[in-house]
Protein backbone atom coordinates (compact mmCIF):
# COMPACT_ATOMS: atom_id res chain seq x y z
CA UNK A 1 -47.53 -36.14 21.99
CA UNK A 2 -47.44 -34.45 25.25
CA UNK A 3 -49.70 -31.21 25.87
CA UNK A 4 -48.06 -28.49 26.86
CA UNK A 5 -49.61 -25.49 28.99
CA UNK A 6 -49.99 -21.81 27.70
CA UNK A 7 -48.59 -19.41 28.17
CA UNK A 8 -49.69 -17.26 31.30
CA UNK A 9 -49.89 -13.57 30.71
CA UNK A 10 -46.32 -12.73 32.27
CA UNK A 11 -44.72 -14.94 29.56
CA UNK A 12 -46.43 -14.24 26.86
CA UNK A 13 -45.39 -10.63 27.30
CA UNK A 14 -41.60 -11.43 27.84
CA UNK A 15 -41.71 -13.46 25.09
CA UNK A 16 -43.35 -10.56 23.33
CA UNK A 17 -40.51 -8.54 24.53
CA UNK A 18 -38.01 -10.91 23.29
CA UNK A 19 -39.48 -10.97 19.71
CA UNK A 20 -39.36 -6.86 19.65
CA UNK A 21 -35.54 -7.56 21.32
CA UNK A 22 -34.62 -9.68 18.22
CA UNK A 23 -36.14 -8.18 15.84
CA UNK A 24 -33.08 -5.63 14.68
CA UNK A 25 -31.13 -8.59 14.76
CA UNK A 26 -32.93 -10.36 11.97
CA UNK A 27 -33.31 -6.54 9.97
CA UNK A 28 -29.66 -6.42 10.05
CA UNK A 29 -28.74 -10.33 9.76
CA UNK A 30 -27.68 -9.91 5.65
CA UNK A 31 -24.93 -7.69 6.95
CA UNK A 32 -23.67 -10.24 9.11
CA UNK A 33 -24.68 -13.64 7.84
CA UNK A 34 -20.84 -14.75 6.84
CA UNK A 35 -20.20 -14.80 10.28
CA UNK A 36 -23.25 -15.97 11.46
CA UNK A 37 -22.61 -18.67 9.97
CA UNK A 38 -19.22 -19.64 11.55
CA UNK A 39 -21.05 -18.40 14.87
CA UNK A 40 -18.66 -19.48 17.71
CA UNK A 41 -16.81 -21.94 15.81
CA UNK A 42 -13.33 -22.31 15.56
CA UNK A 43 -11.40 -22.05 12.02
CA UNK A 44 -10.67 -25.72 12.48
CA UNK A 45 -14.24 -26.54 13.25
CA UNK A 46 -15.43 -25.06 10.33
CA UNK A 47 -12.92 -26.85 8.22
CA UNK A 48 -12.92 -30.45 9.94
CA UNK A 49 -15.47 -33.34 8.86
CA UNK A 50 -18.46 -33.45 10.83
CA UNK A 51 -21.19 -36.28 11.46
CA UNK A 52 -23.79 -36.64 8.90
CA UNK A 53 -21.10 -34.18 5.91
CA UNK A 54 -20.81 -37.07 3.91
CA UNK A 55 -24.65 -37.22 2.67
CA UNK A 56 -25.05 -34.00 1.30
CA UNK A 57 -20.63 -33.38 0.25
CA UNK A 58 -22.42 -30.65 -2.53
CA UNK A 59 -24.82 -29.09 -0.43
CA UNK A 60 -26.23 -25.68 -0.99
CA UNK A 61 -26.18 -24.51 2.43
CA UNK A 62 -23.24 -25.43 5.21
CA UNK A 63 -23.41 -23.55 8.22
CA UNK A 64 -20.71 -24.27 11.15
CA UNK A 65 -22.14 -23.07 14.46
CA UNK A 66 -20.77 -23.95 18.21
CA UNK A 67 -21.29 -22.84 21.82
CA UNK A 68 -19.34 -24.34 24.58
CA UNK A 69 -21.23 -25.37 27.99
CA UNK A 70 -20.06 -25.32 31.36
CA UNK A 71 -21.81 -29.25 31.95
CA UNK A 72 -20.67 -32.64 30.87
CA UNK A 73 -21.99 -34.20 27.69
CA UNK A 74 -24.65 -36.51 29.52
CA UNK A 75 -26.40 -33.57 31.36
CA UNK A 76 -26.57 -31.63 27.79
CA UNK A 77 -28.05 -35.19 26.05
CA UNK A 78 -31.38 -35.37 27.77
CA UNK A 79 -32.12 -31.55 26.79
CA UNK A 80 -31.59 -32.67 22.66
CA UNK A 81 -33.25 -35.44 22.85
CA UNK A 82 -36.76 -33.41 23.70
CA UNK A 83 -36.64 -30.93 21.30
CA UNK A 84 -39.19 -30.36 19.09
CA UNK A 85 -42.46 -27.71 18.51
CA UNK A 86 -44.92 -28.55 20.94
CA UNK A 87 -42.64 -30.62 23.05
CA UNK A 88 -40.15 -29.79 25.39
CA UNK A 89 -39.22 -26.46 22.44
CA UNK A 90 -36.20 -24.87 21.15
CA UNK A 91 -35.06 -23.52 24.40
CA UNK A 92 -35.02 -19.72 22.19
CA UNK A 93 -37.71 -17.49 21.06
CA UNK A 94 -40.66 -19.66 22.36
CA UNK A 95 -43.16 -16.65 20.48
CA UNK A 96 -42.17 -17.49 16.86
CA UNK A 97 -40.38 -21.35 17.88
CA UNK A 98 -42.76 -22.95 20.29
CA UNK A 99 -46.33 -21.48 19.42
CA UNK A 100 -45.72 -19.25 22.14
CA UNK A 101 -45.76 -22.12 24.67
CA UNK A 102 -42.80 -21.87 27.08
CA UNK A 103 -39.78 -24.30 26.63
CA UNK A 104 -39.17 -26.67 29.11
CA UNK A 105 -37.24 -25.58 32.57
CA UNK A 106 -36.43 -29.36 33.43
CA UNK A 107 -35.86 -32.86 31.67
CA UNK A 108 -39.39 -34.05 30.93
CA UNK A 109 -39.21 -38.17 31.37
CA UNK A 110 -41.80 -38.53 28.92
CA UNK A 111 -39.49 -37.12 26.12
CA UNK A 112 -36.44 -39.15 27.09
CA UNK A 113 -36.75 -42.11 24.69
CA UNK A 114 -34.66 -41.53 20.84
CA UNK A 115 -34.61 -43.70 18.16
CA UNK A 116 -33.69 -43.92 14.20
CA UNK A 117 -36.82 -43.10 12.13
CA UNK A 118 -38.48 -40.98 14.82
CA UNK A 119 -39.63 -37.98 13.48
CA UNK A 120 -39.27 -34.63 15.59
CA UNK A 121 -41.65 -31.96 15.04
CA UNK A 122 -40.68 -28.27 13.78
CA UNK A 123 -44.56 -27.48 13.54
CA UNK A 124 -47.89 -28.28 15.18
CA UNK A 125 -49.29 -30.60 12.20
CA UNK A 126 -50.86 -33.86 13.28
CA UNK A 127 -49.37 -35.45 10.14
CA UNK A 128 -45.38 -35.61 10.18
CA UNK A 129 -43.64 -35.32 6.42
CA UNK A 130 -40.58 -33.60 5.59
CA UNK A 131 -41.25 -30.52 5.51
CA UNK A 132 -42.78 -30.20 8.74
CA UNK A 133 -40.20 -32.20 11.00
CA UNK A 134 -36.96 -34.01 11.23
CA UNK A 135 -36.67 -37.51 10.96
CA UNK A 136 -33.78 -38.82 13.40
CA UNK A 137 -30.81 -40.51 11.02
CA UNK A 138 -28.40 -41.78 13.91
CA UNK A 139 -26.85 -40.26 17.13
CA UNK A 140 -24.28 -41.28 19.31
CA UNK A 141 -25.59 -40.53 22.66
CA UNK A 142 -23.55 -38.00 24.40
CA UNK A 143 -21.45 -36.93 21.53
CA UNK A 144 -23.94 -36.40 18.30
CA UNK A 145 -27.48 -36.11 16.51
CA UNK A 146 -28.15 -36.49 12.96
């Protein structure tokens, strides 16, 4: 796993700032959660058949979320692909995400390679299980990641 560097002092106080920026946001989430969870989707997004639905058809939780950005499909791949805590991060609150160390500002190489089984880390621990990463399923480069 690739080491990441800490935060300097500058960015640990925006990120700081960010938390304190976002925290109303979660206070008040309960009064907005039905549509946070259609966040930027369309009606028929929400109600069409998506990759990876057909698992869980009962599941407890669904959750149709979209954002639309101004860059083909293959420049948006490589930034999926190296997700993860400790890696490249969530490209969001790196305080609470990423262990307060900064997401990545380019395509790191290193973090370019996906495959089925791989497991991608939501935490810092050594040992990967279920509930501390996903495990990859399929993709379709370009298009999808399950």
């Amino acid at each position: 796993m690739p080491t990441t560097a800490r935060p300097t002092p500058p960015e640990l106080l925006a990120e700081i700032l960010d938390v304190a920026h976002d925290l109303p946001a979660f206070l008040t989430a309960p009064l907005y959660r039905r549509w946070h969870l259609r966040w930027g989707a369309t009606p028929a997004a929400v109600a069409s058949s998506l990759p990876g639905d057909e698992f869980l058809p009962h599941a407890q939780f669904r959750a149709t979320r979209a954002i639309t950005i101004d860059a083909p499909p293959d420049a948006v791949w490589p930034w999926l692909v190296q997700v993860g805590c400790l890696r490249a991060g969530y490209y969001s609150n790196d305080l609470l995400d990423n262990l307060g160390h900064p997401s990545a500002t380019t395509v790191v190489p290193s973090l370019q390679h996906l495959e089925v089984g791989q497991w991608v880390p939501m935490s810092p621990s050594r040992v990967p299980s279920d509930r501390t990463t996903f495990k990859v399923h399929s993709f379709h480069v370009n298009k999808w990641l399950l």
